[in-house]
PDB file of N, CA and C in Angstrom:
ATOM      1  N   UNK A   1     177.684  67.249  90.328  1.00  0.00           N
ATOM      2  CA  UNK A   1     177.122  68.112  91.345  1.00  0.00           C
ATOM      3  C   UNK A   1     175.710  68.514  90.897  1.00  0.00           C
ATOM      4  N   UNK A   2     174.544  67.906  91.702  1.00  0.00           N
ATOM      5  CA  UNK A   2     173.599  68.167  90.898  1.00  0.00           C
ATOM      6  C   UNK A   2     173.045  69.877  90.851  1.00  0.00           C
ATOM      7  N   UNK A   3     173.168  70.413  91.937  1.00  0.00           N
ATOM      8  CA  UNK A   3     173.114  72.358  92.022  1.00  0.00           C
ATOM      9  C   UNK A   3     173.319  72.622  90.551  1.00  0.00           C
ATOM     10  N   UNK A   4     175.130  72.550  89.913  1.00  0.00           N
ATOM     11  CA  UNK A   4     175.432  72.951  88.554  1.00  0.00           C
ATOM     12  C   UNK A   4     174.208  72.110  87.230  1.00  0.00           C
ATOM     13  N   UNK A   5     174.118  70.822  87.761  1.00  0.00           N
ATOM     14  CA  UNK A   5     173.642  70.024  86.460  1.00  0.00           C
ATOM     15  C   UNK A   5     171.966  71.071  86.755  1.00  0.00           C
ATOM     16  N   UNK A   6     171.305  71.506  87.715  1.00  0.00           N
ATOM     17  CA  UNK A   6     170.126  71.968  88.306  1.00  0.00           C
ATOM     18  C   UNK A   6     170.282  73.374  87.033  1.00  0.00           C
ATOM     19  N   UNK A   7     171.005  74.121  87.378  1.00  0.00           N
ATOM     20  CA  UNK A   7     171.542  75.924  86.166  1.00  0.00           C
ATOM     21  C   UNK A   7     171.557  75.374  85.188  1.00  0.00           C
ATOM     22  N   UNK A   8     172.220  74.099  84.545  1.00  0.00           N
ATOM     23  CA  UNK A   8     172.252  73.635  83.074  1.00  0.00           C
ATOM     24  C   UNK A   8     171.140  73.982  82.403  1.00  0.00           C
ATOM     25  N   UNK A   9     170.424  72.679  83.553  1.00  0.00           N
ATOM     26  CA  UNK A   9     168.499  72.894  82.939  1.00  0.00           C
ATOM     27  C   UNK A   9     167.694  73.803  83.038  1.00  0.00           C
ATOM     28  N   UNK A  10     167.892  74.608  83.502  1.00  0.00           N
ATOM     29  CA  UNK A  10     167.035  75.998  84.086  1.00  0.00           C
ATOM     30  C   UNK A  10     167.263  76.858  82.982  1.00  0.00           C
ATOM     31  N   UNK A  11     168.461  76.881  82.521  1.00  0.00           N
ATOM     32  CA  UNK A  11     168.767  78.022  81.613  1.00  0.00           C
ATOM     33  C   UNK A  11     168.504  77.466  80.041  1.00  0.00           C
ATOM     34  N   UNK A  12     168.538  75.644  80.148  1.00  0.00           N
ATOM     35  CA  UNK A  12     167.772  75.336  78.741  1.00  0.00           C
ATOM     36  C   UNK A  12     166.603  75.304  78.605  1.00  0.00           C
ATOM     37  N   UNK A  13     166.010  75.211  79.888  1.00  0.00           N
ATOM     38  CA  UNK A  13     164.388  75.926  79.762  1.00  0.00           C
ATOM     39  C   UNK A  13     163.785  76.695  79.372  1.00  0.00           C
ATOM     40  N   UNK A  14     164.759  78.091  79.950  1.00  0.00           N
ATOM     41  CA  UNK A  14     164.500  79.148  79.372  1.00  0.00           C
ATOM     42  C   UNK A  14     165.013  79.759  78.280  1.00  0.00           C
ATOM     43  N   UNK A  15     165.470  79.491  77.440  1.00  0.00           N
ATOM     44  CA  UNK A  15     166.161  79.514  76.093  1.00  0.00           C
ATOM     45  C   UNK A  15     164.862  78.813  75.561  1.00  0.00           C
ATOM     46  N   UNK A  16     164.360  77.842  75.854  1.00  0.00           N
ATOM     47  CA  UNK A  16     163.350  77.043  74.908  1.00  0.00           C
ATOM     48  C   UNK A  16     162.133  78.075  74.911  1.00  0.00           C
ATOM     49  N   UNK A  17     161.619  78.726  76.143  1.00  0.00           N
ATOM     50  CA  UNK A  17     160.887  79.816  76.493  1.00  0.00           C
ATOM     51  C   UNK A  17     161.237  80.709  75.464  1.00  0.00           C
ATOM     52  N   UNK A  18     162.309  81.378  75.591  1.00  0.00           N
ATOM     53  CA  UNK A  18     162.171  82.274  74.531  1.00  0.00           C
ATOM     54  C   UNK A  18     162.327  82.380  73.448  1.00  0.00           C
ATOM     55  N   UNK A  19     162.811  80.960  72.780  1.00  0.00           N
ATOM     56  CA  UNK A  19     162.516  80.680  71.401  1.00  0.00           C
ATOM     57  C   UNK A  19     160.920  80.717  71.570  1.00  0.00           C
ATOM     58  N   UNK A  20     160.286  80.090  72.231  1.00  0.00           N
ATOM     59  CA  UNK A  20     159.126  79.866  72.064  1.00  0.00           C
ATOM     60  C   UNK A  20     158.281  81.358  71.806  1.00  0.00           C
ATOM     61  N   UNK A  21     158.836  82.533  72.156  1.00  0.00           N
ATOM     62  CA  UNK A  21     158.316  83.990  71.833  1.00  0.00           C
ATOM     63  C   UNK A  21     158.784  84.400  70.183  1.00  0.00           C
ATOM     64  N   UNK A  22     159.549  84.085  69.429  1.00  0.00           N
ATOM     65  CA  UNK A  22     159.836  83.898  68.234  1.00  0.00           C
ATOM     66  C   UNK A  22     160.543  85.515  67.977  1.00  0.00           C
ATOM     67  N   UNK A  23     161.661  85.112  68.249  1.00  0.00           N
ATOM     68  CA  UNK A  23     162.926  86.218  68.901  1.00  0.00           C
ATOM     69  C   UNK A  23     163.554  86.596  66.945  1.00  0.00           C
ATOM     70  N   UNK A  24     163.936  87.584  67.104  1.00  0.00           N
ATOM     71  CA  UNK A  24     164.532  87.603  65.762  1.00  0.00           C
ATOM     72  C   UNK A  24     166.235  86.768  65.511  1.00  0.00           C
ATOM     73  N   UNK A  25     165.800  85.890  64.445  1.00  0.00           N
ATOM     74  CA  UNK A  25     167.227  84.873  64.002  1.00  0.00           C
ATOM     75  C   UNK A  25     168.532  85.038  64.578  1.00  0.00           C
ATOM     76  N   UNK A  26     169.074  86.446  64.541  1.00  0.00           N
ATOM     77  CA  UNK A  26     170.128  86.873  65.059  1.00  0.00           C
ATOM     78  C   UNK A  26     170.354  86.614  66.281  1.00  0.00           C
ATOM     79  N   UNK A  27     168.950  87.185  67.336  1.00  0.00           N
ATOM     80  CA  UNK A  27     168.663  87.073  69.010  1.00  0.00           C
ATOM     81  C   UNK A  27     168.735  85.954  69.152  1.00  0.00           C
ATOM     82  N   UNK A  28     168.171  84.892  68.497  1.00  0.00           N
ATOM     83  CA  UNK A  28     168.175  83.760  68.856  1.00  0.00           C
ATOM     84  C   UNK A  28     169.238  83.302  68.669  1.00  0.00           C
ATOM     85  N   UNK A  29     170.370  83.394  67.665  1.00  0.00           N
ATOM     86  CA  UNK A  29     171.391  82.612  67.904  1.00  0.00           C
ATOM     87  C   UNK A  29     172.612  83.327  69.034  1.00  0.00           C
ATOM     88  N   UNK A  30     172.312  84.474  68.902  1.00  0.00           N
ATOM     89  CA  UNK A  30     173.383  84.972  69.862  1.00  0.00           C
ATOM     90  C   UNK A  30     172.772  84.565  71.781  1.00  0.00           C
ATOM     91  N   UNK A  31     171.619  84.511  71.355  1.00  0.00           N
ATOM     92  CA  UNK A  31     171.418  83.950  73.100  1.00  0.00           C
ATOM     93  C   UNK A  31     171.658  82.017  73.038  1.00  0.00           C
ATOM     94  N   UNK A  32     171.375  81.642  71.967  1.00  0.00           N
ATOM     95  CA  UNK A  32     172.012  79.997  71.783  1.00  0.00           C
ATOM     96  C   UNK A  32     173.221  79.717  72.511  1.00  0.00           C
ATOM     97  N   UNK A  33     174.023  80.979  71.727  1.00  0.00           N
ATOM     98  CA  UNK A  33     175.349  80.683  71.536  1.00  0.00           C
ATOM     99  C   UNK A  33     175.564  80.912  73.103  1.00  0.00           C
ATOM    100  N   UNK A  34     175.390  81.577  73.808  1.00  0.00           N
ATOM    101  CA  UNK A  34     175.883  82.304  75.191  1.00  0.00           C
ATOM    102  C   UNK A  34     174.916  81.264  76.165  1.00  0.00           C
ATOM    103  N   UNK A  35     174.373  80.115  76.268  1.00  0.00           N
ATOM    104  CA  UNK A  35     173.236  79.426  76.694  1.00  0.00           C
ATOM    105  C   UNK A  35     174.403  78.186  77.017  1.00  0.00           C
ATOM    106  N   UNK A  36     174.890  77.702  75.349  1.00  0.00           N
ATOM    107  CA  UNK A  36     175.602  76.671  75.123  1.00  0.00           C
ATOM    108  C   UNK A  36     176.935  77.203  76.111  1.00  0.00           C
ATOM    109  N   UNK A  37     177.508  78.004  75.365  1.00  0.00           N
ATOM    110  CA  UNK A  37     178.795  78.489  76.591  1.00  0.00           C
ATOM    111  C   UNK A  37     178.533  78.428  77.847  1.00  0.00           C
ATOM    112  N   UNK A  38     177.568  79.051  78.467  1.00  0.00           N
ATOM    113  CA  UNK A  38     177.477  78.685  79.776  1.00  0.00           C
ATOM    114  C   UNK A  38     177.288  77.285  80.343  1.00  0.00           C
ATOM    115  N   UNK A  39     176.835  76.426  79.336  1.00  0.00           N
ATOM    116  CA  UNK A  39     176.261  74.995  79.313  1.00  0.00           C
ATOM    117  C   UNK A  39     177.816  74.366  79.681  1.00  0.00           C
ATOM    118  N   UNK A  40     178.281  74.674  78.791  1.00  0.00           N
ATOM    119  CA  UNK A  40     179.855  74.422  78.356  1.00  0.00           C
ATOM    120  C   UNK A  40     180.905  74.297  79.835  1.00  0.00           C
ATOM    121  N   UNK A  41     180.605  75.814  79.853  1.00  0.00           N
ATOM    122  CA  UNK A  41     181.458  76.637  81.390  1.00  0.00           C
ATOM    123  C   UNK A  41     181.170  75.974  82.781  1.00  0.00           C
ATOM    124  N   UNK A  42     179.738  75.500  82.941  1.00  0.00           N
ATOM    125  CA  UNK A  42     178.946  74.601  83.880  1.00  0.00           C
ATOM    126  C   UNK A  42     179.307  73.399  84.330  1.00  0.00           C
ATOM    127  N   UNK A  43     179.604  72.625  82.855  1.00  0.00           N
ATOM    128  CA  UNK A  43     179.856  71.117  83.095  1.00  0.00           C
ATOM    129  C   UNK A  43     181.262  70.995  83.616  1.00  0.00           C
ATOM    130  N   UNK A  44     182.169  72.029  82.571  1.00  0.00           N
ATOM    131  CA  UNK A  44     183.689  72.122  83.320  1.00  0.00           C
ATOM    132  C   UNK A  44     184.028  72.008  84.435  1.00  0.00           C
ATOM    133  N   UNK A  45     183.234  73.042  85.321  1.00  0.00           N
ATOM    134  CA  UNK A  45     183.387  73.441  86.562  1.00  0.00           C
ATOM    135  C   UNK A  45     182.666  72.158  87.192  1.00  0.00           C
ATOM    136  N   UNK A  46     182.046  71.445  87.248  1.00  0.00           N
ATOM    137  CA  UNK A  46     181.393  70.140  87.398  1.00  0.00           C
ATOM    138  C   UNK A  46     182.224  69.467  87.481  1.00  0.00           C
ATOM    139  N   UNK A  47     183.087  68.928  86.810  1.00  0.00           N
ATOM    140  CA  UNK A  47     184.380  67.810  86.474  1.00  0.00           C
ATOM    141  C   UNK A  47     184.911  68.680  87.146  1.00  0.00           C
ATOM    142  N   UNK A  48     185.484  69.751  87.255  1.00  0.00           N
ATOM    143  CA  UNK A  48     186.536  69.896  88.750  1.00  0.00           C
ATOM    144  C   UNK A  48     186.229  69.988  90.104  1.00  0.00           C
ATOM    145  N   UNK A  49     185.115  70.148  90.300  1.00  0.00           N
ATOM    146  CA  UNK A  49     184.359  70.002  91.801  1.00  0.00           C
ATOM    147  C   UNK A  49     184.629  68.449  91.712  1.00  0.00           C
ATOM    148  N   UNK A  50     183.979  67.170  90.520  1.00  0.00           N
ATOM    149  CA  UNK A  50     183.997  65.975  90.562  1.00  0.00           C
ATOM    150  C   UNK A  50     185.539  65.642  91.563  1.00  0.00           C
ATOM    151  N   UNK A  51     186.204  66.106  90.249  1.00  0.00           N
ATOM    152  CA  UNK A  51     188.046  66.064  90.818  1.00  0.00           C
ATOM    153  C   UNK A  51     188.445  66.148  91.766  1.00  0.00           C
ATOM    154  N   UNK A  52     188.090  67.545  92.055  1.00  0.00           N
ATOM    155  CA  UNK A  52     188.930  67.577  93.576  1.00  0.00           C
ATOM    156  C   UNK A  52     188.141  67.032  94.642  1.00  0.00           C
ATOM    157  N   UNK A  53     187.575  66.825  94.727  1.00  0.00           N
ATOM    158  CA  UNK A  53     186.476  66.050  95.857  1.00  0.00           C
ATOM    159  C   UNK A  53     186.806  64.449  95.558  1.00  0.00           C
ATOM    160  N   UNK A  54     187.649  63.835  94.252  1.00  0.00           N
ATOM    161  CA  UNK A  54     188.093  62.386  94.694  1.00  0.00           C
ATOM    162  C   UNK A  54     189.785  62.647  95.042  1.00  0.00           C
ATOM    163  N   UNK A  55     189.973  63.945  95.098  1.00  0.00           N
ATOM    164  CA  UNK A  55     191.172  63.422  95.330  1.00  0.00           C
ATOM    165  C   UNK A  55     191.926  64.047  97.005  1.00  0.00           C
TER     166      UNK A  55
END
């Protein structure tokens, strides 16, 4: 579904953005971490839109 694959990239954009402000180590990994999860949570929901729409 490209909409979801569309939020994937938007939100690794902006994660790259604000690494690019030079966030303190901690900030940065705790917004990584919650970037990737959503990355994660995104694609899931992707493969079941895929799913139920072949079946």
């Amino acid at each position: 579904m490209p909409e979801i694959l569309a939020i994937i990239t938007a939100a690794n954009e902006a994660y790259r953005a604000f690494v690019a402000t030079s966030p303190d180590r901690e900030i940065k990994v705790a917004v990584g971490n919650a970037v990737r999860f959503l990355a994660a949570d995104l694609t899931s929901a992707a493969e079941l839109v895929a799913t139920t729409r072949e079946g």
